[in-house]
N, C-alpha and C. Protein backbone atom coordinates (compact mmCIF):
# COMPACT_ATOMS: atom_id res chain seq x y z
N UNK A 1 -11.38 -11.34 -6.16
CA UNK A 1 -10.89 -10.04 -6.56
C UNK A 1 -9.37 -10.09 -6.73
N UNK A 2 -8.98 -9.86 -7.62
CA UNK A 2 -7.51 -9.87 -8.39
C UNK A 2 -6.72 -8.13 -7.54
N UNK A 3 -6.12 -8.43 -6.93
CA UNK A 3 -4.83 -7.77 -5.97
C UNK A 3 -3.52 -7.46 -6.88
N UNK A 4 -2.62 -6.30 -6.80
CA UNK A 4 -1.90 -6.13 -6.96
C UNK A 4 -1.10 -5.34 -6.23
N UNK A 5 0.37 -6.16 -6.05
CA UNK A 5 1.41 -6.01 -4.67
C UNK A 5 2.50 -5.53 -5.14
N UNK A 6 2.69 -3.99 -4.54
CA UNK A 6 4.02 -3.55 -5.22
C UNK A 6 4.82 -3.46 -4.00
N UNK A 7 5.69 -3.63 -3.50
CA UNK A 7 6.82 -3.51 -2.08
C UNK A 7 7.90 -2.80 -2.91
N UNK A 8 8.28 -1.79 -1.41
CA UNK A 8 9.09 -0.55 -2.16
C UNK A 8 9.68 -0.81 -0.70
N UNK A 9 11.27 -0.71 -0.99
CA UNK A 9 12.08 -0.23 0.43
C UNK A 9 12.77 1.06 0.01
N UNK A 10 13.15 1.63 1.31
CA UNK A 10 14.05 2.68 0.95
C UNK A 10 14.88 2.79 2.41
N UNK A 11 15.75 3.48 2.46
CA UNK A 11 16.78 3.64 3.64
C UNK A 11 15.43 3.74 4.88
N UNK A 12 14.65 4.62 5.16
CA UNK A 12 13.86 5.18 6.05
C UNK A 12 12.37 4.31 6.32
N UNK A 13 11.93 3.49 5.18
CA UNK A 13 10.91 2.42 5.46
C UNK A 13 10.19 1.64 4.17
N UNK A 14 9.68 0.86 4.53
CA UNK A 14 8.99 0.11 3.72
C UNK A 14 7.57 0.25 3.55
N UNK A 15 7.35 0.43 2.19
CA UNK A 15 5.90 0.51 1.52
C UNK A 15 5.56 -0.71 0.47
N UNK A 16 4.04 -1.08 1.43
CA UNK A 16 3.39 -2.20 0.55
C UNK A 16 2.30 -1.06 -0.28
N UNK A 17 2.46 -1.36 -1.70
CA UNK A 17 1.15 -0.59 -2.05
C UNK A 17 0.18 -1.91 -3.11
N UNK A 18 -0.91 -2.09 -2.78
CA UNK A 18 -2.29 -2.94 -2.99
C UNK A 18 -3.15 -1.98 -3.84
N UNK A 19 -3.22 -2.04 -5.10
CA UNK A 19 -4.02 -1.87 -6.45
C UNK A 19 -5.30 -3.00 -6.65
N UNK A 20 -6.75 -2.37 -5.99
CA UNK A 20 -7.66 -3.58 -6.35
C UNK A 20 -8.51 -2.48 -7.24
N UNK A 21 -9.52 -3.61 -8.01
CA UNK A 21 -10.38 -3.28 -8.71
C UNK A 21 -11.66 -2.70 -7.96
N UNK A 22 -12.18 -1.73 -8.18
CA UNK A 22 -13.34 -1.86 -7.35
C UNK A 22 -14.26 -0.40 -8.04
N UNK A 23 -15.36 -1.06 -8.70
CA UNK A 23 -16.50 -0.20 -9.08
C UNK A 23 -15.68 0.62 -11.09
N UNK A 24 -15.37 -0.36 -11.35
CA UNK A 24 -14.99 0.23 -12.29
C UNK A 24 -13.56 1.17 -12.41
N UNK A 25 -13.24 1.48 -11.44
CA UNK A 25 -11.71 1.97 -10.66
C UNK A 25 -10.95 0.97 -10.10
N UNK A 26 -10.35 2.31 -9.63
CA UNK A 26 -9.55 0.99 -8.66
C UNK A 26 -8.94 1.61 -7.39
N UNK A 27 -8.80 1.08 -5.80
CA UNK A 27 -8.78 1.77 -4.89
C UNK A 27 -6.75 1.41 -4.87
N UNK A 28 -6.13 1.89 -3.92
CA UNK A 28 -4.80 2.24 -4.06
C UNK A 28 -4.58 2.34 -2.61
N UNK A 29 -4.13 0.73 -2.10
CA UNK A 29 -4.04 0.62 -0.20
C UNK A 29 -2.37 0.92 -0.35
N UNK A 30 -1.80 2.09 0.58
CA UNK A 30 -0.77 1.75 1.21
C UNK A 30 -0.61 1.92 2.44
N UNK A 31 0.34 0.99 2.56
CA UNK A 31 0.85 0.88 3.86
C UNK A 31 2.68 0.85 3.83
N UNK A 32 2.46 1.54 5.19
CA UNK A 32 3.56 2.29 5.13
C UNK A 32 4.29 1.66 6.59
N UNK A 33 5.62 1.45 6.56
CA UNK A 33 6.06 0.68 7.55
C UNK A 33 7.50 1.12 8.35
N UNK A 34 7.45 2.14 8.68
CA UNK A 34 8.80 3.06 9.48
C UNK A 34 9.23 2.21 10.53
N UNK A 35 10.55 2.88 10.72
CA UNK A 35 11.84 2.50 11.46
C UNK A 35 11.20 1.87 13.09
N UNK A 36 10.23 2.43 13.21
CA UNK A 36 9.74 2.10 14.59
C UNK A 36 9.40 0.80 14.46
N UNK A 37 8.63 0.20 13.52
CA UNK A 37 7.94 -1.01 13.50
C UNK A 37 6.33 -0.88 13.74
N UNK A 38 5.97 0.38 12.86
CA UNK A 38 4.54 0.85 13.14
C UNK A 38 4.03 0.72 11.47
N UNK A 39 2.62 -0.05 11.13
CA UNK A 39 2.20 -0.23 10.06
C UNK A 39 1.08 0.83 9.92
N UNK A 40 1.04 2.36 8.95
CA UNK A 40 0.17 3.42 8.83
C UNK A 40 -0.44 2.98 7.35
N UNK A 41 -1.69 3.06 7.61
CA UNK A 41 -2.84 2.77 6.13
C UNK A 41 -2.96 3.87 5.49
N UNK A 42 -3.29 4.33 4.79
CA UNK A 42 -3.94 5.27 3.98
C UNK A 42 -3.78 4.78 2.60
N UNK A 43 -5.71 5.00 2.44
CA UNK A 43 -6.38 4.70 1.11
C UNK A 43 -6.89 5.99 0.41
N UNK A 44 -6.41 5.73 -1.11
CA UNK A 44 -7.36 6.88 -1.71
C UNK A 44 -7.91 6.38 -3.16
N UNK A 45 -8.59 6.62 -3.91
CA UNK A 45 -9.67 5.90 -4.89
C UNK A 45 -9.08 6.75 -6.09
């Protein structure tokens, strides 16, 4: 399955966002990575 990796910084934190294929769509993982050093998921289709 073919992945796509976008990394975004900004002053306040870092976002990985993951674009896969799936069912004819495509699902949309980010993760989100604040000042604390805490990694938060949220997926939406």
């Amino acid at each position: 399955m073919k992945r796509y990796l976008i990394l975004h910084k900004d002053r306040n934190a870092t976002y990985k966002y993951f674009l896969s294929p799936h069912n004819g769509g495509y699902i949309l993982t980010i993760l989100y990575y604040d000042k604390i050093g805490t990694w938060t998921k949220s997926e939406e289709v």
